[in-house]
N, C-alpha and C. Protein backbone atom coordinates (compact mmCIF):
# COMPACT_ATOMS: atom_id res chain seq x y z
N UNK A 1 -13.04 18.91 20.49
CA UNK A 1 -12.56 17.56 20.26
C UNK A 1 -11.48 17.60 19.17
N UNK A 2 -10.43 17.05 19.48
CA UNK A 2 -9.12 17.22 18.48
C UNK A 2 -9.29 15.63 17.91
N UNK A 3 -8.58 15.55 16.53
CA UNK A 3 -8.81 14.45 15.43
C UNK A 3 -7.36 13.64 16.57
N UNK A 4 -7.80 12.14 16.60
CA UNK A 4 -6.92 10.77 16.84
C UNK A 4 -5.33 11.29 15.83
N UNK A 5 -4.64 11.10 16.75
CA UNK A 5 -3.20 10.75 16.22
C UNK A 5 -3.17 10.37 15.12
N UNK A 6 -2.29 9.94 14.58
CA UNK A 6 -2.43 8.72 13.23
C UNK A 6 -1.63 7.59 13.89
N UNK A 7 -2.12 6.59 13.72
CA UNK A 7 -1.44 5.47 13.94
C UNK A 7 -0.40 4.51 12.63
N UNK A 8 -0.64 5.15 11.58
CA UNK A 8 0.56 4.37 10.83
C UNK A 8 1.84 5.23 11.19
N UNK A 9 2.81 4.63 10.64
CA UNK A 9 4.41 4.72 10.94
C UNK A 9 4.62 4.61 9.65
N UNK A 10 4.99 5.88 9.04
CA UNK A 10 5.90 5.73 8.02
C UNK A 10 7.26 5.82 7.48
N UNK A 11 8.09 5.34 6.45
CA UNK A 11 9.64 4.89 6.62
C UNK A 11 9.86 5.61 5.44
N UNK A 12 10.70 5.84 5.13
CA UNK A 12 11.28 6.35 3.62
C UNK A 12 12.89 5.70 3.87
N UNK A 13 12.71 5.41 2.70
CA UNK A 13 14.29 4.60 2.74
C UNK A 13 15.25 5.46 1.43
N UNK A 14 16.08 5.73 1.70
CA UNK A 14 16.44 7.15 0.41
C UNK A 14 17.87 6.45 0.15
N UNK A 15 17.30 5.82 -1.40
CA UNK A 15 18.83 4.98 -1.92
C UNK A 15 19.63 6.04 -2.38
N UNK A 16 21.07 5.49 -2.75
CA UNK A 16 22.18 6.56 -3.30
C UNK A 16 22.14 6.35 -4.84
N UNK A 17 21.61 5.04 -4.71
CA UNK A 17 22.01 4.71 -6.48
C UNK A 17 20.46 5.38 -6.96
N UNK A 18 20.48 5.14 -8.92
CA UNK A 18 19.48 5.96 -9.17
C UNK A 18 19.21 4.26 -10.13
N UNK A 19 19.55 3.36 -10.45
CA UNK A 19 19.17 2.48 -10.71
C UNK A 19 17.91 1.30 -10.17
N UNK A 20 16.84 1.17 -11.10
CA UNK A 20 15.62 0.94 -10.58
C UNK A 20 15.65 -0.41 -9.98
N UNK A 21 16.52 -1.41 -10.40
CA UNK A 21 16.77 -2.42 -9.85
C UNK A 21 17.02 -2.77 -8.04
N UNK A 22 17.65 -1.65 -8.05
CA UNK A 22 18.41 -1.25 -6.39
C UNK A 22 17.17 -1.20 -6.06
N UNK A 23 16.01 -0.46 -5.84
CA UNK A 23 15.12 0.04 -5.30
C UNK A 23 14.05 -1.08 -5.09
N UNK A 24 14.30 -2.02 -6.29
CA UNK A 24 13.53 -3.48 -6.00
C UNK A 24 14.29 -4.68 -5.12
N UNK A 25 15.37 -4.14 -5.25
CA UNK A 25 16.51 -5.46 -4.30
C UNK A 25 15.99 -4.69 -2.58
N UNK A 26 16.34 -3.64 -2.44
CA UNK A 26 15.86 -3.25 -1.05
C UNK A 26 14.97 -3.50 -1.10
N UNK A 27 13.84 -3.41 -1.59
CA UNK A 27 12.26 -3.50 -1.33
C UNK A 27 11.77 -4.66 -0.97
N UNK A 28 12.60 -5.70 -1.87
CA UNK A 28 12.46 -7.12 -1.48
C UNK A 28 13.17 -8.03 -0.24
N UNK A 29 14.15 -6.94 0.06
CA UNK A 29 15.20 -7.04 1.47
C UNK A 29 13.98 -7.08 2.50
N UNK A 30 13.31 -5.94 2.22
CA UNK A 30 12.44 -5.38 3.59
C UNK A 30 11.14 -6.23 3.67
N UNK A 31 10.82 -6.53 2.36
CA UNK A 31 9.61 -7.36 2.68
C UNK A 31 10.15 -8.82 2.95
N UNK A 32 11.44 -9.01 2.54
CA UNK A 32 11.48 -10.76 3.29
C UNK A 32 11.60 -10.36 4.76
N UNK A 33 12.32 -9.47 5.38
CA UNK A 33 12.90 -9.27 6.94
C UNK A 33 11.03 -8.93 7.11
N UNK A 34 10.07 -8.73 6.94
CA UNK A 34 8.93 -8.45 7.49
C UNK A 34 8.00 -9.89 7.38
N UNK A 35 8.22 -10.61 6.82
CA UNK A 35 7.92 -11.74 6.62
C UNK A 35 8.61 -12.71 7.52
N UNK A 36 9.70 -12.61 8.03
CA UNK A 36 10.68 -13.23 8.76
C UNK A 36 10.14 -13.22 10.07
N UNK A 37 9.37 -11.78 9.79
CA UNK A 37 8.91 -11.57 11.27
C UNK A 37 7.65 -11.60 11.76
N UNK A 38 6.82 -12.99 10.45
CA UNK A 38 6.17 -12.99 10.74
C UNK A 38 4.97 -11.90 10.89
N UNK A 39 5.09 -10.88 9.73
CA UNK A 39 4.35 -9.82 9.31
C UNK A 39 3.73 -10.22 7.67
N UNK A 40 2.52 -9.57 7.85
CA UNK A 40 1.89 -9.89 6.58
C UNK A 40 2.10 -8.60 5.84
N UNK A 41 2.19 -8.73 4.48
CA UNK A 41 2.92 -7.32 3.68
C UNK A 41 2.04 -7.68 2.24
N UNK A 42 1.53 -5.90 2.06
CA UNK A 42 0.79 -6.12 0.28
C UNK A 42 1.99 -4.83 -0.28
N UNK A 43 2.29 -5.42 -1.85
CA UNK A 43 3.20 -4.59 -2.37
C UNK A 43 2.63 -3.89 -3.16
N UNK A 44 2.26 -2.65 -2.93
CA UNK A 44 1.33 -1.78 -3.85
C UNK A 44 2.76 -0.89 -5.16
N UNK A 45 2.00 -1.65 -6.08
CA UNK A 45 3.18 -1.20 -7.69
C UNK A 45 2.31 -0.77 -8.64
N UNK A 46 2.23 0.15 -9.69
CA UNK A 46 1.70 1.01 -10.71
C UNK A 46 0.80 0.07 -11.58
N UNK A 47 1.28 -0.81 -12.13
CA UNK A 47 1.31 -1.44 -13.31
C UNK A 47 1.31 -3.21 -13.35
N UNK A 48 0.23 -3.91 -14.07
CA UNK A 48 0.65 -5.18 -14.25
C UNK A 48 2.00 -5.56 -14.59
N UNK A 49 2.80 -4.94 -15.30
CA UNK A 49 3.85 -5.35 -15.82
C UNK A 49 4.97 -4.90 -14.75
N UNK A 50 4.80 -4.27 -13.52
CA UNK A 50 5.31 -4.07 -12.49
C UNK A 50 5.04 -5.37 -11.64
N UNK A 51 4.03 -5.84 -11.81
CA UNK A 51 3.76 -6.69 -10.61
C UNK A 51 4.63 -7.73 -10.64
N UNK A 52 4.00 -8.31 -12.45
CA UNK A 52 5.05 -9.25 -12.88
C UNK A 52 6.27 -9.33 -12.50
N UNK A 53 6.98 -8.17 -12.87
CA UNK A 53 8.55 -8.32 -12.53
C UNK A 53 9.07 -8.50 -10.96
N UNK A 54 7.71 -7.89 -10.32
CA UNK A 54 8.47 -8.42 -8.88
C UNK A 54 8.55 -9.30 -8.40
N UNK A 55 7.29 -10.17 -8.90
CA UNK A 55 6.69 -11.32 -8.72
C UNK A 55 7.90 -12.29 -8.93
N UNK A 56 9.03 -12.25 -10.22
CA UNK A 56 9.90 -12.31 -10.35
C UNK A 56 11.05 -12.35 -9.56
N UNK A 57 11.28 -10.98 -9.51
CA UNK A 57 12.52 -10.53 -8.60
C UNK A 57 12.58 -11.40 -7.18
N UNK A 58 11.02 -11.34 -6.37
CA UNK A 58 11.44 -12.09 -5.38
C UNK A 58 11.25 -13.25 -5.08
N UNK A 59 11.30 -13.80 -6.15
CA UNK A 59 12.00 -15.78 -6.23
C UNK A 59 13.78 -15.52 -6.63
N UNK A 60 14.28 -14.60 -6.83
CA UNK A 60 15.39 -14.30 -7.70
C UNK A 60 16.29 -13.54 -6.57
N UNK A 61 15.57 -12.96 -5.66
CA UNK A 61 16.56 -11.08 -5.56
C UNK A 61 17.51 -12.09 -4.48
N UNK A 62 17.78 -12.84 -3.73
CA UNK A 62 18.32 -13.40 -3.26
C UNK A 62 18.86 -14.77 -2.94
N UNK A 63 20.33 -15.43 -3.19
CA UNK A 63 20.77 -16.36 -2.56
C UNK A 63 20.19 -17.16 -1.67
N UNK A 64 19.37 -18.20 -1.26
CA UNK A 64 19.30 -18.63 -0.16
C UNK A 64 17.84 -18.52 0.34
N UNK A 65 17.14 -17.05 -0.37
CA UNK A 65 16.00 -16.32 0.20
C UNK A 65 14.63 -17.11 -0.35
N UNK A 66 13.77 -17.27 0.71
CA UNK A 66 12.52 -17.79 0.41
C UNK A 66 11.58 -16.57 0.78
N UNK A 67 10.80 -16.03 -0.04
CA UNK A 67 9.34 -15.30 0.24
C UNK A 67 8.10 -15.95 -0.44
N UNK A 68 7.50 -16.54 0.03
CA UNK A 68 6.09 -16.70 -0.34
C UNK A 68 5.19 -16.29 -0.36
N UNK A 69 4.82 -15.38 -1.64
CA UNK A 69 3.73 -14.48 -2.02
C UNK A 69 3.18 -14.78 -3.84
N UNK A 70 2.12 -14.28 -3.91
CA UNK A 70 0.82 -14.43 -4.73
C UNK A 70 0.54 -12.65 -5.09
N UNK A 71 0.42 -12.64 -6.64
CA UNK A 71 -0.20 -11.71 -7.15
C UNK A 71 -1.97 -11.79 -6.38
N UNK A 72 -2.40 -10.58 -6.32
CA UNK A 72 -3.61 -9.94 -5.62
C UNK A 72 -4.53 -10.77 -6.70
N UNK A 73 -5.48 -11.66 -6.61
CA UNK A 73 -6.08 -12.18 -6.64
C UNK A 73 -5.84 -13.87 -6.89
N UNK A 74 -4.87 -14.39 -6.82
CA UNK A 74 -4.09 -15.26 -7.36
C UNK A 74 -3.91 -16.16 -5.77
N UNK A 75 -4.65 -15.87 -4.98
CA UNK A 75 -4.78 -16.85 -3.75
C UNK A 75 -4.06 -16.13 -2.63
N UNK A 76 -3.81 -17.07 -1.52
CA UNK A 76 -3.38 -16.55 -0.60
C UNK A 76 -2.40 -16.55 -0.14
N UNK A 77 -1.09 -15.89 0.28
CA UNK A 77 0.18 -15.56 0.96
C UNK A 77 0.34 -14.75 1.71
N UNK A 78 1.12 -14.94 2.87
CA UNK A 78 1.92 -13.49 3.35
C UNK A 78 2.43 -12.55 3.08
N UNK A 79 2.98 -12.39 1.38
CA UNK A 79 3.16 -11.52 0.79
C UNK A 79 2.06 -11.34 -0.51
N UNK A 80 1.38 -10.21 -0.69
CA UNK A 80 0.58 -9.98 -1.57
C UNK A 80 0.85 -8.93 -2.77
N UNK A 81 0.99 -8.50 -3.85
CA UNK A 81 1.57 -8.05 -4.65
C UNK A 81 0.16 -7.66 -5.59
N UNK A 82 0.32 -6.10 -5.20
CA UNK A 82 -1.31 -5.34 -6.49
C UNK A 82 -1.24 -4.52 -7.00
N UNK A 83 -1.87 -3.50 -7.46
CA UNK A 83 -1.59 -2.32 -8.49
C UNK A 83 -3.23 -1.62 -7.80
N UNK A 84 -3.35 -1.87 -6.79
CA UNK A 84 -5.01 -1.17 -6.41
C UNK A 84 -4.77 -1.31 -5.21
N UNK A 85 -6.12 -0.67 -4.11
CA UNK A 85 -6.66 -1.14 -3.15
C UNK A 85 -6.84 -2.44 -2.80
N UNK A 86 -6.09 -3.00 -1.72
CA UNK A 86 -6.37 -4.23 -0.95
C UNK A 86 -7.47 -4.74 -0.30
N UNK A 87 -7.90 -5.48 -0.47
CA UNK A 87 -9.01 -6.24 0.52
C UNK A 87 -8.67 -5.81 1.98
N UNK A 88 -9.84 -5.42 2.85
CA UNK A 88 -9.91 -4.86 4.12
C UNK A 88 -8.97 -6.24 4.69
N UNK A 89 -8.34 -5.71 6.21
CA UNK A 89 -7.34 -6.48 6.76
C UNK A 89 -6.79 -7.26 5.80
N UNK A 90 -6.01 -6.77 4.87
CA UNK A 90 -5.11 -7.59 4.07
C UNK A 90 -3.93 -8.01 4.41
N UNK A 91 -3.18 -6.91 5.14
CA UNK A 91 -1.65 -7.44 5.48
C UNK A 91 -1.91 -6.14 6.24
N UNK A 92 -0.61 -6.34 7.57
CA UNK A 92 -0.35 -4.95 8.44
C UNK A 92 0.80 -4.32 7.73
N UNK A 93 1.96 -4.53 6.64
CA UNK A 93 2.56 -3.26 6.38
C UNK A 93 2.46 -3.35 4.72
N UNK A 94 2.58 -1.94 4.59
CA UNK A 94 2.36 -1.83 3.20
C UNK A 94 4.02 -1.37 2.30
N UNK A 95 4.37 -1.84 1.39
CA UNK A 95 5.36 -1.72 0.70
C UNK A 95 5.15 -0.39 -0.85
N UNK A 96 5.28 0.55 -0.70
CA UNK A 96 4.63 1.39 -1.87
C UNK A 96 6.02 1.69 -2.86
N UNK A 97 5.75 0.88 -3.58
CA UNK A 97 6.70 0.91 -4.83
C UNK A 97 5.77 1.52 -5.91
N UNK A 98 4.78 2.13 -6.07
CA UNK A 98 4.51 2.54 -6.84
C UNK A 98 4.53 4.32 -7.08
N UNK A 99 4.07 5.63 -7.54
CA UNK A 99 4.86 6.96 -7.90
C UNK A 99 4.35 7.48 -6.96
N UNK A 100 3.08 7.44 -6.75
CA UNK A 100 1.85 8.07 -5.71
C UNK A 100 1.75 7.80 -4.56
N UNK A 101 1.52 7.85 -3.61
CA UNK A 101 1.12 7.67 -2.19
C UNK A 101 -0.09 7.41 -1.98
N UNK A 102 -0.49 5.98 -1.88
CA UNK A 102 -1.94 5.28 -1.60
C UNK A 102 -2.82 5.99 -1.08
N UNK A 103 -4.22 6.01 -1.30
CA UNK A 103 -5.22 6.90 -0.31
C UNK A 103 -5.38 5.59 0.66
N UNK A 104 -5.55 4.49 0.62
CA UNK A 104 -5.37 3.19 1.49
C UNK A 104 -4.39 3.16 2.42
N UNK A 105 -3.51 3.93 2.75
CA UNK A 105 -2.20 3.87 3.32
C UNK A 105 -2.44 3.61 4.34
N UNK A 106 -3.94 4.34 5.26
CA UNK A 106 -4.30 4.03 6.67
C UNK A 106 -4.69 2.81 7.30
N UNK A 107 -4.82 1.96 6.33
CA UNK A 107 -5.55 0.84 6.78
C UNK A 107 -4.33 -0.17 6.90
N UNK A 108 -2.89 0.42 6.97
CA UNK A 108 -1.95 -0.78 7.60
C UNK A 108 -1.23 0.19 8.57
N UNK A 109 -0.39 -0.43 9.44
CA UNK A 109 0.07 -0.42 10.79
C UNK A 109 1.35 0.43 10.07
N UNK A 110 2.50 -0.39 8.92
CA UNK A 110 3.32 -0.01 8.59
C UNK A 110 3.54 0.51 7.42
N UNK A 111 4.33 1.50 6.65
CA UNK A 111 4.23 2.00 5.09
C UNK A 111 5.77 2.14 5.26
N UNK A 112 6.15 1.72 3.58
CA UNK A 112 7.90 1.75 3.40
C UNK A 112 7.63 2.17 2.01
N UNK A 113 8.07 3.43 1.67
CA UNK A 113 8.34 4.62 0.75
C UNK A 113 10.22 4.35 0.66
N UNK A 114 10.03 3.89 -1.27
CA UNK A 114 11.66 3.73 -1.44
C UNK A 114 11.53 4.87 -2.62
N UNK A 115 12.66 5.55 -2.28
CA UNK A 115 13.00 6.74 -2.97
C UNK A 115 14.82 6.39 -3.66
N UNK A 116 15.03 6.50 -4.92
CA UNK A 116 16.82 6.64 -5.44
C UNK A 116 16.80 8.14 -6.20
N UNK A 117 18.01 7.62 -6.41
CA UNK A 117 18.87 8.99 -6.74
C UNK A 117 17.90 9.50 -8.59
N UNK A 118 17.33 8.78 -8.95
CA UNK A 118 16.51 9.36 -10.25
C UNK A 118 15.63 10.55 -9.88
N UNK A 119 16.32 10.97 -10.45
CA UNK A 119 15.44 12.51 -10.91
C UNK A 119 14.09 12.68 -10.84
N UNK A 120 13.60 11.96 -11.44
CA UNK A 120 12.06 11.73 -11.49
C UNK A 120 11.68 10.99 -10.49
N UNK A 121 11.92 9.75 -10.11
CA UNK A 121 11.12 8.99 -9.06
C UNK A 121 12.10 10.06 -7.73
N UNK A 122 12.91 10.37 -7.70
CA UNK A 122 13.27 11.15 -6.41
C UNK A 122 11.79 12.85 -6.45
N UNK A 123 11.84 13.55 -7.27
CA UNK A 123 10.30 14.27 -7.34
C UNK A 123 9.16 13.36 -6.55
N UNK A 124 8.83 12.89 -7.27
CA UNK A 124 7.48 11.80 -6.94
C UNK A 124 7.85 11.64 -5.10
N UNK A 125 9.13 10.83 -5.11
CA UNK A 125 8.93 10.82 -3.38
C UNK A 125 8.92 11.90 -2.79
N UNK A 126 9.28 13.10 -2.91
CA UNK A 126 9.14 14.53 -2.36
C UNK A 126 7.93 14.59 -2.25
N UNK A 127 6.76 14.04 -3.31
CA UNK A 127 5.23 14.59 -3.48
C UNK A 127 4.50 13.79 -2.34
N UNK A 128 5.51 12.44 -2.53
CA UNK A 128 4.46 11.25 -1.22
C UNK A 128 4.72 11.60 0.35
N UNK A 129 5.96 11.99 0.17
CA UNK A 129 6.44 12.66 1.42
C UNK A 129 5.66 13.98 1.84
N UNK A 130 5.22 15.09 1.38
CA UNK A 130 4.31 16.11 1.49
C UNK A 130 2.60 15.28 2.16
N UNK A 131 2.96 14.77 1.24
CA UNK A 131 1.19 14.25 0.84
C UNK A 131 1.24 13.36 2.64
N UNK A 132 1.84 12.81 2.97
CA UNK A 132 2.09 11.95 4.17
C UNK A 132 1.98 12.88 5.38
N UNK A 133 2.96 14.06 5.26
CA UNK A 133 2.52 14.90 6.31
C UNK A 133 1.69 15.82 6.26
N UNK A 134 0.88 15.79 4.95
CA UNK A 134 -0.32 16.99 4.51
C UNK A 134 -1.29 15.87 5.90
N UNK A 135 -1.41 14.65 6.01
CA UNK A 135 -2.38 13.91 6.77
C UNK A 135 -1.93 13.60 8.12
N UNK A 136 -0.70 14.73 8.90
CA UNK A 136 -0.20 14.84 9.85
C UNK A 136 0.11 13.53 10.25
N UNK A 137 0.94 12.72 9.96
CA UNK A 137 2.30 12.12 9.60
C UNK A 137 3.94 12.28 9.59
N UNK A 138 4.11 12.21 10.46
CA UNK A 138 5.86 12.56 10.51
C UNK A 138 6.26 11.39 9.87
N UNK A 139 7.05 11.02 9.27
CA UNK A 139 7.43 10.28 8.40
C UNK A 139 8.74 10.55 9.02
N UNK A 140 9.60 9.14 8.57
CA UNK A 140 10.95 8.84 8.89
C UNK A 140 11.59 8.64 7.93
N UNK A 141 12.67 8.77 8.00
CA UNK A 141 13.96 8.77 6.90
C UNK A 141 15.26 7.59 7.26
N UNK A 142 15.74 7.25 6.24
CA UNK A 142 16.48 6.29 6.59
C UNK A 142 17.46 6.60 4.87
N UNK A 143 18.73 6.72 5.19
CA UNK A 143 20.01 6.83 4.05
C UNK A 143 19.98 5.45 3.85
N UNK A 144 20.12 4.71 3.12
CA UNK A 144 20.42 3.71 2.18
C UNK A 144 21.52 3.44 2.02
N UNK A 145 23.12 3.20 2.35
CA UNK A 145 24.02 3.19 1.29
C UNK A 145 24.23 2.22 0.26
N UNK A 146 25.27 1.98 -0.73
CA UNK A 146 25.66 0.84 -1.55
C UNK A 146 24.47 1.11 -2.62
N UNK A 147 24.52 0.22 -3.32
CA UNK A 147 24.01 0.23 -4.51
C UNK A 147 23.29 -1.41 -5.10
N UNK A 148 23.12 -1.91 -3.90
CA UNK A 148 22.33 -2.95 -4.36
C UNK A 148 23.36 -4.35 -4.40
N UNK A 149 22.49 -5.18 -5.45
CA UNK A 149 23.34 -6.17 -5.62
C UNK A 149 23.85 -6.14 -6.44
N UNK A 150 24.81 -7.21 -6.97
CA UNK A 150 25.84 -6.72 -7.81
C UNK A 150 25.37 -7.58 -9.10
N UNK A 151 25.84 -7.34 -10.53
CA UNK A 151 25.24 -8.23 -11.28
C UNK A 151 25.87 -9.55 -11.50
């Protein structure tokens, strides 16, 4: 008897810039277009003071842009924003802005791994990227260009 496929789909999005901002303007690109589409999305980030700022960013990262989401315990939205493990069926794609690669990763449909040009967080995605196909996972790649928004 051979082990089930894996059924998540994972993305790596590989910015040019090394500025951490960029990496939250895409991130918040992808989770409004997943929301657009009517997809439920949890943003797994390191740190309270990570959460905060995104929590931030996406009332901010765009002109025009509406996302409606709630820090992880803070009620309910389509976009969910935590620093842990999600409540079972929480959302189908997962957004991993944080250094590590979730052991939870299986329990959504979709995973989006943002990697920039920093030295250090570019390491770290090399490690999530391993770690993804250590659990026989082909993982996808996607170039990034530009550098975000502008200030």
């Amino acid at each position: 008897m051979t082990d089930p496929e894996p059924t998540t789909r994972v993305d790596f999005y590989v910015l040019e810039s090394s500025e951490a901002r960029a990496r939250l303007y895409y991130a918040c690109r992808l989770v409004e277009k997943a929301y657009l589409a009517d997809q439920t999305v949890y943003v797994n980030v390191a740190t309270d003071a990570e959460a905060v700022a995104l929590d931030e960013y996406l009332w901010t990262f765009g002109e025009g842009s509406f996302v409606p989401h709630a820090r992880a315990g803070a009620g309910k939205a389509p976009v969910t924003i935590g620093t842990g493990t999600p409540g079972e069926g929480a959302a189908r794609v997962l957004v991993n802005l944080a250094p590590d690669a979730p052991a939870f990763f299986a329990a959504f449909e979709r995973v989006a791994e943002f990697v920039d040009a920093d030295a250090a967080r570019r390491e770290q995605g090399r490690r999530r990227f391993a770690f993804y196909r250590e659990k026989g996972i082909r993982a996808l790649t996607h170039n990034v260009g530009g550098d975000g928004p502008r200030p």
